[in-house]
Structures are given as structure tokens and as C-alpha cells.
Protein backbone atom coordinates (compact mmCIF):
# COMPACT_ATOMS: atom_id res chain seq x y z
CA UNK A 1 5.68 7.17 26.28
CA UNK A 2 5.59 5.48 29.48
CA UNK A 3 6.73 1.35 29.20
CA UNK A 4 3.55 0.14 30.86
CA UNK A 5 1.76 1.85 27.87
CA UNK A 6 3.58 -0.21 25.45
CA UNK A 7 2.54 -3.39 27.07
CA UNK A 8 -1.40 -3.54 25.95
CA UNK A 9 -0.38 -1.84 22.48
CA UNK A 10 2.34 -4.96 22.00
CA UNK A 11 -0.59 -7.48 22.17
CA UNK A 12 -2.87 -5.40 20.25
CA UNK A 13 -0.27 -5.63 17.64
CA UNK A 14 0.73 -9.29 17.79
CA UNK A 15 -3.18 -10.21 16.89
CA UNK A 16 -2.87 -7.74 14.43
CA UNK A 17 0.25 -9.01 12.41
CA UNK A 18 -1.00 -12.83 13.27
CA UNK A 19 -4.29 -12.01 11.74
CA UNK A 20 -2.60 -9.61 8.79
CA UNK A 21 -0.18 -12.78 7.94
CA UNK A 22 -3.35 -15.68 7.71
CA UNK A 23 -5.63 -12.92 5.56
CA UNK A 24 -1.78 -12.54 2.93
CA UNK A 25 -1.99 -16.07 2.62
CA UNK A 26 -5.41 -16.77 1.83
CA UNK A 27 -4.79 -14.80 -1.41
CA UNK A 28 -7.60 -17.51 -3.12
CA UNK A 29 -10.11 -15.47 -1.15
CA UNK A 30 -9.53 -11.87 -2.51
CA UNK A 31 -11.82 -10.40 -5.31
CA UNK A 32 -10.44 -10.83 -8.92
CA UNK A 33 -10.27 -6.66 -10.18
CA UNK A 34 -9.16 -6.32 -13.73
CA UNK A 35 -6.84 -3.72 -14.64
CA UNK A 36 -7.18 -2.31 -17.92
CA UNK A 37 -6.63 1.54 -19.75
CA UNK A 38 -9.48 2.71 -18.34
CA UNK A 39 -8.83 1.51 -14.79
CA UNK A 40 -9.35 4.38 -11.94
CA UNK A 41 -7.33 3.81 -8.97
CA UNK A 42 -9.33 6.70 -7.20
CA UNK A 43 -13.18 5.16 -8.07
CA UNK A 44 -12.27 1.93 -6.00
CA UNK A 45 -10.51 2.98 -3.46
CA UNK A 46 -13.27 3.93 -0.73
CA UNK A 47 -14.32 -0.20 -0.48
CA UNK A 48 -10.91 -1.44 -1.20
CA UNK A 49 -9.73 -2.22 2.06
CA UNK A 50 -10.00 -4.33 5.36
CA UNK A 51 -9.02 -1.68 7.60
CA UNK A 52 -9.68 -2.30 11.77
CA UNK A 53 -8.72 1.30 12.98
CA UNK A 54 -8.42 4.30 11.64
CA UNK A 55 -7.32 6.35 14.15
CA UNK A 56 -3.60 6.29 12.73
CA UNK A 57 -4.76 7.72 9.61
CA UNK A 58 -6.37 10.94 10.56
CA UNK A 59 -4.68 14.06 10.37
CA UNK A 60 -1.98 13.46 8.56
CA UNK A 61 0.53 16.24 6.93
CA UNK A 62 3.59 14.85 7.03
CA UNK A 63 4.81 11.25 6.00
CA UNK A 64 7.77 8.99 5.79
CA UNK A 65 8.23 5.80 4.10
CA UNK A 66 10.50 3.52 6.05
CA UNK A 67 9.25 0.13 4.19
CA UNK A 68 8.64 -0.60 0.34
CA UNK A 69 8.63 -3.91 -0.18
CA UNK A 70 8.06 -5.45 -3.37
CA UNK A 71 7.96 -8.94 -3.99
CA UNK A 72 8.05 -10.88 -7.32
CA UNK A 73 7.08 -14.61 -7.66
CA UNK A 74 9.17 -16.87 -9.87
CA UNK A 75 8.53 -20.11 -9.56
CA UNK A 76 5.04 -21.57 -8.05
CA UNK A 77 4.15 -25.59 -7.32
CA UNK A 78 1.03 -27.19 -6.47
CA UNK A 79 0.20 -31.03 -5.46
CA UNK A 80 -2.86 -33.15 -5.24
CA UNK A 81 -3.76 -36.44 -3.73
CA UNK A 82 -6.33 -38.82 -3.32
CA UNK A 83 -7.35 -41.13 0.01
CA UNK A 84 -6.34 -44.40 -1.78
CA UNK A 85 -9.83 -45.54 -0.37
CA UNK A 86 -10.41 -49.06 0.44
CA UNK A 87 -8.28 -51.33 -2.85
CA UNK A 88 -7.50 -48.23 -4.37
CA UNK A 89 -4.34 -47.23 -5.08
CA UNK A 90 -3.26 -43.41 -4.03
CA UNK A 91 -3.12 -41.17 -6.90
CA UNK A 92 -0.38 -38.16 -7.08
CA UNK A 93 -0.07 -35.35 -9.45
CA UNK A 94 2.09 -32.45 -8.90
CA UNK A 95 2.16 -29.40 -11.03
CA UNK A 96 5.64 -26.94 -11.17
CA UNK A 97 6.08 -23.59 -13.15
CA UNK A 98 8.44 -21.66 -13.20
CA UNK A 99 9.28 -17.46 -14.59
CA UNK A 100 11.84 -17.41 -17.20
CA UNK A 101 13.06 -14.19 -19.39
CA UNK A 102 13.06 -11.36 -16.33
CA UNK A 103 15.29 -11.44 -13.09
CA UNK A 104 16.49 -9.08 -10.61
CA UNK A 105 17.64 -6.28 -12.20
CA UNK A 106 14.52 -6.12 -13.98
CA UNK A 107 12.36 -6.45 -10.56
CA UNK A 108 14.78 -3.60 -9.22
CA UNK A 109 13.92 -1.31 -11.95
CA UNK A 110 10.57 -1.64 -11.68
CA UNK A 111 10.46 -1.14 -7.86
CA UNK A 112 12.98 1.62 -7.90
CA UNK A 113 10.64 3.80 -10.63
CA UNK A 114 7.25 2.20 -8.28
CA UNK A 115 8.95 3.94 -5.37
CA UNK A 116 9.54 7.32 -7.03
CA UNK A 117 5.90 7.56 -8.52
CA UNK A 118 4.64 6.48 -5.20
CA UNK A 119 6.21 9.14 -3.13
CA UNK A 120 5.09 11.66 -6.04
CA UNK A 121 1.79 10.60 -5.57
CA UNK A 122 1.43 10.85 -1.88
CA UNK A 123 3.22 14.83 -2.21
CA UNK A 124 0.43 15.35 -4.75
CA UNK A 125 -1.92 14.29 -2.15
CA UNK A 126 -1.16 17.10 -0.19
CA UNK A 127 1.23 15.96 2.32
CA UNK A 128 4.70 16.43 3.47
CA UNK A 129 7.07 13.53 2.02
CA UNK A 130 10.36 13.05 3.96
CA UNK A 131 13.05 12.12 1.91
CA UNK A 132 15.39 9.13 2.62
CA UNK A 133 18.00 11.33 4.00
CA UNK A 134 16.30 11.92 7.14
CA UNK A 135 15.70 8.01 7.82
CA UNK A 136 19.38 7.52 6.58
CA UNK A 137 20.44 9.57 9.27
CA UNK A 138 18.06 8.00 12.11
CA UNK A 139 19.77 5.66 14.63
CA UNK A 140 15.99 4.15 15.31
CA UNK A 141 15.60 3.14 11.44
CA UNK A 142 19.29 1.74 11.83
CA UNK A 143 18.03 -0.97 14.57
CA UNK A 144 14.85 -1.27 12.68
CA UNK A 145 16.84 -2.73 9.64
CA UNK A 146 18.59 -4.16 12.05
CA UNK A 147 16.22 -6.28 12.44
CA UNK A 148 14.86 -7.39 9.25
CA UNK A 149 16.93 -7.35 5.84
CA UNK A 150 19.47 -4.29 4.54
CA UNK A 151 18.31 -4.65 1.27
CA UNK A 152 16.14 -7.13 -1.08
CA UNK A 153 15.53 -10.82 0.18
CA UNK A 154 15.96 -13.49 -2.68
CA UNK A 155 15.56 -17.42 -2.53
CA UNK A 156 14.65 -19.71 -5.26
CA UNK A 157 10.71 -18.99 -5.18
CA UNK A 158 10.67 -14.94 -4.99
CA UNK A 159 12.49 -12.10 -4.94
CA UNK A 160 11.78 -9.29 -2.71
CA UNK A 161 13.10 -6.01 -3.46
CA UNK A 162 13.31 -2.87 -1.90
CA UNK A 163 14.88 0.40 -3.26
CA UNK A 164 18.44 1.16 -2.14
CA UNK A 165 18.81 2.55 1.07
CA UNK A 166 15.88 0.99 2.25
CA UNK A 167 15.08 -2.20 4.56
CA UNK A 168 12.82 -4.82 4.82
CA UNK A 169 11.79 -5.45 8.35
CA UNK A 170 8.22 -6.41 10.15
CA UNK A 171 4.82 -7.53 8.43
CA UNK A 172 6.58 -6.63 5.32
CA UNK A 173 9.00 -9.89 5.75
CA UNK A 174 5.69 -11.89 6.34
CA UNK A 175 3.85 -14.16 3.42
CA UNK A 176 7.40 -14.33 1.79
CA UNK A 177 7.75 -17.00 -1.16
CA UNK A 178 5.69 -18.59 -2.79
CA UNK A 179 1.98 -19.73 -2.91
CA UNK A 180 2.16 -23.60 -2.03
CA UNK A 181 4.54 -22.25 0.79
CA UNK A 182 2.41 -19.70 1.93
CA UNK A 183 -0.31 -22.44 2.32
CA UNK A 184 1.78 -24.78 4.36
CA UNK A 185 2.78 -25.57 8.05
CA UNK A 186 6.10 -24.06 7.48
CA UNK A 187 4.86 -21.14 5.61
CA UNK A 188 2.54 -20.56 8.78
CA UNK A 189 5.12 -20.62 11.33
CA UNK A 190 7.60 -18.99 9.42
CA UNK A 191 5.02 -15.86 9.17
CA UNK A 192 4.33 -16.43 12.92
CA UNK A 193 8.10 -15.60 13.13
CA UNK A 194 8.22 -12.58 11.23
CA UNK A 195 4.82 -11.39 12.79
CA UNK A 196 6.76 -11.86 16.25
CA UNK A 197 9.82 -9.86 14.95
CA UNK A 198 7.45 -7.18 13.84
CA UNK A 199 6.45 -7.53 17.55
CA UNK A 200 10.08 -6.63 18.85
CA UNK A 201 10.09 -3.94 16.70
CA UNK A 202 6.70 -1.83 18.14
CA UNK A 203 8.77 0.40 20.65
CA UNK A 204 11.53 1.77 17.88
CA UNK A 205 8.82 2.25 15.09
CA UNK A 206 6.80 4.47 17.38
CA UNK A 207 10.16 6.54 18.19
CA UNK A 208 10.53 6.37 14.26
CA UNK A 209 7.63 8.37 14.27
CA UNK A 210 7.97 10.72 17.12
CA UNK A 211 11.34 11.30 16.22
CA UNK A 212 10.71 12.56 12.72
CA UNK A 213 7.26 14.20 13.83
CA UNK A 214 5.57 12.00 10.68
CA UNK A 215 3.50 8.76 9.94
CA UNK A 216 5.38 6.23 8.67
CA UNK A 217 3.87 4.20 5.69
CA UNK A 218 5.14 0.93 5.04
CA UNK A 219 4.18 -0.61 2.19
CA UNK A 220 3.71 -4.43 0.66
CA UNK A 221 2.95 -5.99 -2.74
CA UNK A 222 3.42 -8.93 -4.42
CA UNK A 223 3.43 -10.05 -7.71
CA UNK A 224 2.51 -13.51 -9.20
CA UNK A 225 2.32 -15.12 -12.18
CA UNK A 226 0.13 -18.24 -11.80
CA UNK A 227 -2.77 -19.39 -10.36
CA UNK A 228 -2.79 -22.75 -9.17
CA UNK A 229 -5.85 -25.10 -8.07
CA UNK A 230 -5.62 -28.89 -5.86
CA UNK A 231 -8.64 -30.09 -7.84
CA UNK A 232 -8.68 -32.94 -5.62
CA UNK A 233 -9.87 -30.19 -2.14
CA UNK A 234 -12.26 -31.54 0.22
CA UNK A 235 -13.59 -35.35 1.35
CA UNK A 236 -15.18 -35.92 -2.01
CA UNK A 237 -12.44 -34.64 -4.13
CA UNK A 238 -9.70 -36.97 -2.45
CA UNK A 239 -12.29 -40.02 -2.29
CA UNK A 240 -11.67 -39.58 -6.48
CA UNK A 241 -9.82 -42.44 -8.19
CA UNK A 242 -7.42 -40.01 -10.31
CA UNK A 243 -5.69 -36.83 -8.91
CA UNK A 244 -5.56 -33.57 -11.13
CA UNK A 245 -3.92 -30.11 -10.35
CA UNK A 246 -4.16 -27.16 -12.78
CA UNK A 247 -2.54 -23.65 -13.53
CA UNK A 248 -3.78 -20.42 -15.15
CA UNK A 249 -0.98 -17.85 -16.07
CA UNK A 250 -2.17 -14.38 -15.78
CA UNK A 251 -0.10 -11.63 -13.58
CA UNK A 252 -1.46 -10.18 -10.99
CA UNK A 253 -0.37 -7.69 -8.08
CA UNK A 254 -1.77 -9.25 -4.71
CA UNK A 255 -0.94 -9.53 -0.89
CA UNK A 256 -0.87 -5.23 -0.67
CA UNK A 257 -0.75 -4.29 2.96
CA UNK A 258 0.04 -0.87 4.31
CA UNK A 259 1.13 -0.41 7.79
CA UNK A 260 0.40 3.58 8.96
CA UNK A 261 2.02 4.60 12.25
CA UNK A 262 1.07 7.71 13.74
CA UNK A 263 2.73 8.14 16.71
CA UNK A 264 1.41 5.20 18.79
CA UNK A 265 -1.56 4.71 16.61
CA UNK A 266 -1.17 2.01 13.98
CA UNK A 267 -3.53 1.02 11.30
CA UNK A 268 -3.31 -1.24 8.86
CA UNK A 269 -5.32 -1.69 5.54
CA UNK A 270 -5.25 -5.37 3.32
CA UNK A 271 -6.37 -4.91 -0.39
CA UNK A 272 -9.04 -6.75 -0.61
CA UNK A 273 -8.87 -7.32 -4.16
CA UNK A 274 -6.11 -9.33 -6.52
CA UNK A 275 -5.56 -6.85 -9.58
CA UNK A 276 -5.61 -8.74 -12.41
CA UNK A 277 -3.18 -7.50 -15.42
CA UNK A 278 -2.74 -7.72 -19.73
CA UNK A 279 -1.50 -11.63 -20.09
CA UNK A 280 0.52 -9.75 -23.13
CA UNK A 281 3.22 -9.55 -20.39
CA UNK A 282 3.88 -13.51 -21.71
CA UNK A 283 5.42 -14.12 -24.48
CA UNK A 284 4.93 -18.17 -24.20
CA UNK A 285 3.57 -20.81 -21.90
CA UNK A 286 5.37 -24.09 -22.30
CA UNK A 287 5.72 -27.69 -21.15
CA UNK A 288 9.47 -28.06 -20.03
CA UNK A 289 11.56 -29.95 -22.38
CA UNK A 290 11.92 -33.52 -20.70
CA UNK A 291 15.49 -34.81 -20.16
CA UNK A 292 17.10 -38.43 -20.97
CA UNK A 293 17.59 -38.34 -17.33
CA UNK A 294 13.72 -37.43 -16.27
CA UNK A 295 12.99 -40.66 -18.17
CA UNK A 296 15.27 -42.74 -16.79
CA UNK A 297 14.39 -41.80 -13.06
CA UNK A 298 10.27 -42.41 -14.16
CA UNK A 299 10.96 -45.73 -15.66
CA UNK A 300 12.99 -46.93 -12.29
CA UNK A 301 9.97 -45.23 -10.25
CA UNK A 302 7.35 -47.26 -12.32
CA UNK A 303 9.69 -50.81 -12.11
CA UNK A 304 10.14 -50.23 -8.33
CA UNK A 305 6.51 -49.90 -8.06
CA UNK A 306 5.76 -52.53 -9.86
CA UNK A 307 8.05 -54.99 -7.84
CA UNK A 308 6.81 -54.07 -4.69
CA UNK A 309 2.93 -54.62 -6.41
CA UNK A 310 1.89 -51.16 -5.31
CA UNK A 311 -1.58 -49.63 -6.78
CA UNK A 312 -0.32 -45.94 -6.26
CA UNK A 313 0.37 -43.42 -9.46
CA UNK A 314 1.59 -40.40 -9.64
CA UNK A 315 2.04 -37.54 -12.59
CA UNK A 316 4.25 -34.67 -12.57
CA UNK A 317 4.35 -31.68 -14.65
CA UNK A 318 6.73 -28.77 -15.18
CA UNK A 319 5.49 -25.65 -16.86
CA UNK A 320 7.89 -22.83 -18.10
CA UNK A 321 6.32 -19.23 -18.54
CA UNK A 322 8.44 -17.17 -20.69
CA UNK A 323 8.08 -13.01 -19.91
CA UNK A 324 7.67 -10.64 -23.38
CA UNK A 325 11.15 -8.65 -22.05
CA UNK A 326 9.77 -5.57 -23.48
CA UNK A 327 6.08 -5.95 -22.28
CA UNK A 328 6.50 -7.23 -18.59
CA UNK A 329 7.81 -4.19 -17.24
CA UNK A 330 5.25 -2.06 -18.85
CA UNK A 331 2.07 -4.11 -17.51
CA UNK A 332 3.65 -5.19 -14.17
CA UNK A 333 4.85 -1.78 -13.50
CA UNK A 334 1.05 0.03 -14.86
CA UNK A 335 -0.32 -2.67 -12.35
CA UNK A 336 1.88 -2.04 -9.35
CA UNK A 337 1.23 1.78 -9.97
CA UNK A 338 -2.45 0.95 -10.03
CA UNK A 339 -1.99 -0.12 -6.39
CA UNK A 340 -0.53 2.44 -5.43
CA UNK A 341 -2.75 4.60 -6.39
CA UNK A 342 -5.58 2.94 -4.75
CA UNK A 343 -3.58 3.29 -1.27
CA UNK A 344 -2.92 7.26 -2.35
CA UNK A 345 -6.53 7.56 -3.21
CA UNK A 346 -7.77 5.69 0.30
CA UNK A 347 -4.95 7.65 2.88
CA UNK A 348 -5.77 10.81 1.45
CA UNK A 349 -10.05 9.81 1.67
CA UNK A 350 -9.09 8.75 5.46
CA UNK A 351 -7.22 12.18 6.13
């Protein structure tokens, strides 16, 4: 392909990722879809999706699948404030909960066997599935992972895995951590980043393709494990003279984006739906055990306060939601597969 052609499809692609990293975020807007026994990927498939073009998804026989990203979220925060109108004091309460009882080699194993059913679904589907030998052996997917992550990406709020031999680079590094970061400035930018990197990465993903003679399917999920509300949103809510934040546990498997390149057509599809799992994957929901130290550090908070004569208040909560160790990997790994089998069902609908 000539350079100058790359030029237009570039910017075509840095709106898209932009665009693809704000609609991750906004993960309160997505449709609540329970998942249950008698859940059929297949019969929701056809509306599932925000998809812009399709062109990348016709005709395909042969696929690849550079890019499966999984990420788990372990630990989630929320805060809420009020104006402190007028006399009024401001009001504070923060709300912190965190995954206990599963780690990384339990994420691992459930993304490794994801991985395996997902590629078995897509051959079912009728098409040709390269195996990770021939990306192994591609200089192109070299500077691709290059220019992500070699392997899974961990930090105190998530961990993102990815089975071995496989990277993480492009939209799949965007909307990483967690929810109250995801919301934020910081979150923003750092998406804007990665969306940017993704970017830099256009020209050697469209060799990818050519080179193998296959569409590449790269593939994004996230799971979560609260729900978490600022009760105090909006002019009325912070004109209120107490703050309140609140959390319901349930998992869920959000944030699924698929990235098709066909040559130099790309389309991307964003579930539009949050698939809401069997809260059996909890064993307990609990108020973390405070410390001698915690109340020594809230009594010199409240005598500070009160020396100074300040009106403001502030609560904080931690929350600590224990996983069932042998019922988490069943229901997060039935609701992962659920996903993607709705992607399966859609590509091979699109075909």
C-alpha cells in the first residue's frame, strides 16, 4: 500500500480509538443482560453491537488472533461530595472495596481455557484459525508487542492477562484499571495515550494482515466485581447537606471490544450490553476489620478539625468481597465464554 494511503486511514483511526476509549469508560451506560443456564449467545448477537463499518468483516475465511486481552478488576473506589453551600460545611464520603480469595494464577487459568474455547468457536464457525506459531514467527507481530506489553499488565486495581505468547498492544491497553480511574482526568488522558499508540501501530497491523493473508481479531473484556454510585451527581445532589456513595457486588463481564482488520479495512464492534453473572461467585461481602491505627488517625482528623473550627465531615468505608474459590472460576469463566460467543455468533452473521 502506497504511504499517502495510510495518511487519511491514520485519522480515520485515531477518531475511532478516541471515540472506542470514551464509549469503554462510560460502562454506567451499557444495558444490564443477565446471564443465566438458559442464556443464548447466538439469539442476541444480531443487536449486540455498536459497529461503524463493516466492510472489514465481510468475506472472511481465514483469521488470526494477535490480541486477547482479558482484564480482571480487584479493587474499585468511589467518592462523593457536597458544595458546602453558603454556612454549610462540605460533606465527604468515600467508599473502597476490594477482591480477596482469587489472584493471578487464577485469572490466567481462566483466560488461558477462554482463549482455547474461543479459537474453537471461531473454527466451528467455519473459518480458517491460524495458530500462534505463525504470529510467533512474524517480525511485524514482534514490533507490534513491541509496542504494547509482552505479556499480562498488573497494578494494584486490575490485572490484565493475556495467554502466553501473546501481547497486549493498541485499544486493547485502553480503559485499563479501574472504574473511578476510568472516570477521571488521568484515566482520560492515559486512554488518549494508548489510543495514540494504537495510532503508531496502523501501518504494521495492516502488514500483520497482508502478511499472513488473514483478519486479525483482537479481542477485549473486562471483568468487575462492583458497581459503584456518587449519590451526590448533579447541582441538586451536591447542594445536599450529607454526602452518600454506595456499592452493589455482582460480577459482570463488560468493556468487550473487538478490533477486525482485514487488510486495510478495520472495524470495530463495542458490546453494548454489561453481562450480568450468578452472585454465587461470592462467598462473603464484608466491612474491613478496622485497625487501632485507623482509629487513631480519625480521632487526630476530627481534633484537628475541630481546632481549626471547620464545619466539613467526611466518612470512609472499606468493603472486602471474598470470591467462593471453587465457584468464581466456574461463573466468571461461563460468563466470559458467553461473550465470546456473542462475538462468534455476530462475525460469523457479518460474513
Amino acid at each position: 500500500m502506497h504511504p499517502c494511503t495510510l495518511r487519511p486511514l491514520a485519522r480515520t483511526l485515531i477518531t475511532a480509538c478516541l471515540l472506542a476509549g470514551l464509549a469503554a469508560q462510560a460502562k454506567d451506560e451499557t444495558t444490564p443482560l443477565r446471564v443465566d443456564a438458559g442464556f443464548d449467545p447466538a439469539a442476541v448477537a444480531g443487536n449486540a453491537f455498536d459497529v461503524a463499518d463493516t466492510r472489514a468483516l465481510k468475506g472472511i475465511t481465514r483469521v488470526a488472533v494477535p490480541v486477547f486481552a482479558v482484564e480482571f478488576i480487584t479493587a474499585d473506589n468511589v467518592s462523593a461530595q457536597t458544595s458546602g453551600f453558603a454556612a454549610a460545611g462540605r460533606a465527604t464520603s468515600s467508599l473502597y472495596y476490594k477482591l480477596l480469595g482469587v489472584g493471578e494464577p487464577d485469572f490466567q487459568a481462566i483466560t488461558n481455557t477462554l482463549h482455547a474455547q474461543f479459537l474453537a468457536d471461531l473454527k466451528a464457525s467455519g473459518v480458517e484459525v491460524l495458530g500462534s506459531d505463525a504470529l510467533k514467527a512474524s517480525p511485524t507481530y514482534a514490533r507490534l508487542v513491541a509496542s504494547g506489553a509482552p505479556g499480562s499488565i498488573l497494578n494494584d486495581a486490575s490485572m490484565q492477562m493475556s495467554p502466553p505468547g501473546l501481547g497486549i498492544y493498541g485499544f486493547a491497553k485502553m480503559g485499563g484499571g479501574n472504574s473511578a480511574k476510568g472516570k477521571s482526568i488521568f484515566g482520560a488522558l492515559s486512554d488518549m495515550g494508548a489510543g495514540f499508540s494504537a495510532v503508531g501501530a496502523v501501518g504494521d497491523t495492516i502488514a500483520l494482515s497482508q502478511e499472513l493473508n488473514a483478519s486479525l481479531i483482537e479481542v477485549r473484556m473486562r471483568v468487575s466485581f462492583v458497581q459503584l454510585s456518587d449519590n451526590n451527581r448533579g447541582f441538586l445532589g451536591r447542594l445536599s447537606g450529607t454526602a452518600s456513595t454506595s456499592g452493589n457486588t455482582a460480577p459482570r463481564v463488560d468493556n468487550v471490544m473487538v478490533g477486525v482488520q482485514s487488510r486495510e479495512w478495520r472495524s470495530t464492534l463495542t458490546l453494548k450490553h454489561s453481562l450480568v453473572l450468578d452472585g454465587a461467585a461470592f462467598a462473603q461481602v464484608r466491612e474491613k476489620a478496622t485497625t487501632a491505627g485507623d482509629v487513631a488517625g480519625a480521632v487526630a482528623v476530627g481534633l484537628l478539625r475541630l481546632a481549626i473550627g471547620s464545619g466539613d465531615s467526611s466518612g470512609s468505608t472499606e468493603m472486602e468481597v471474598v470470591a467462593d474459590p471453587a465457584r468464581y472460576p466456574a461463573v466468571i469463566g461461563a460468563g466470559l465464554a458467553s461473550a465470546g460467543g456473542i462475538v462468534v455468533a455476530r462475525l460469523k452473521a457479518e460474513r
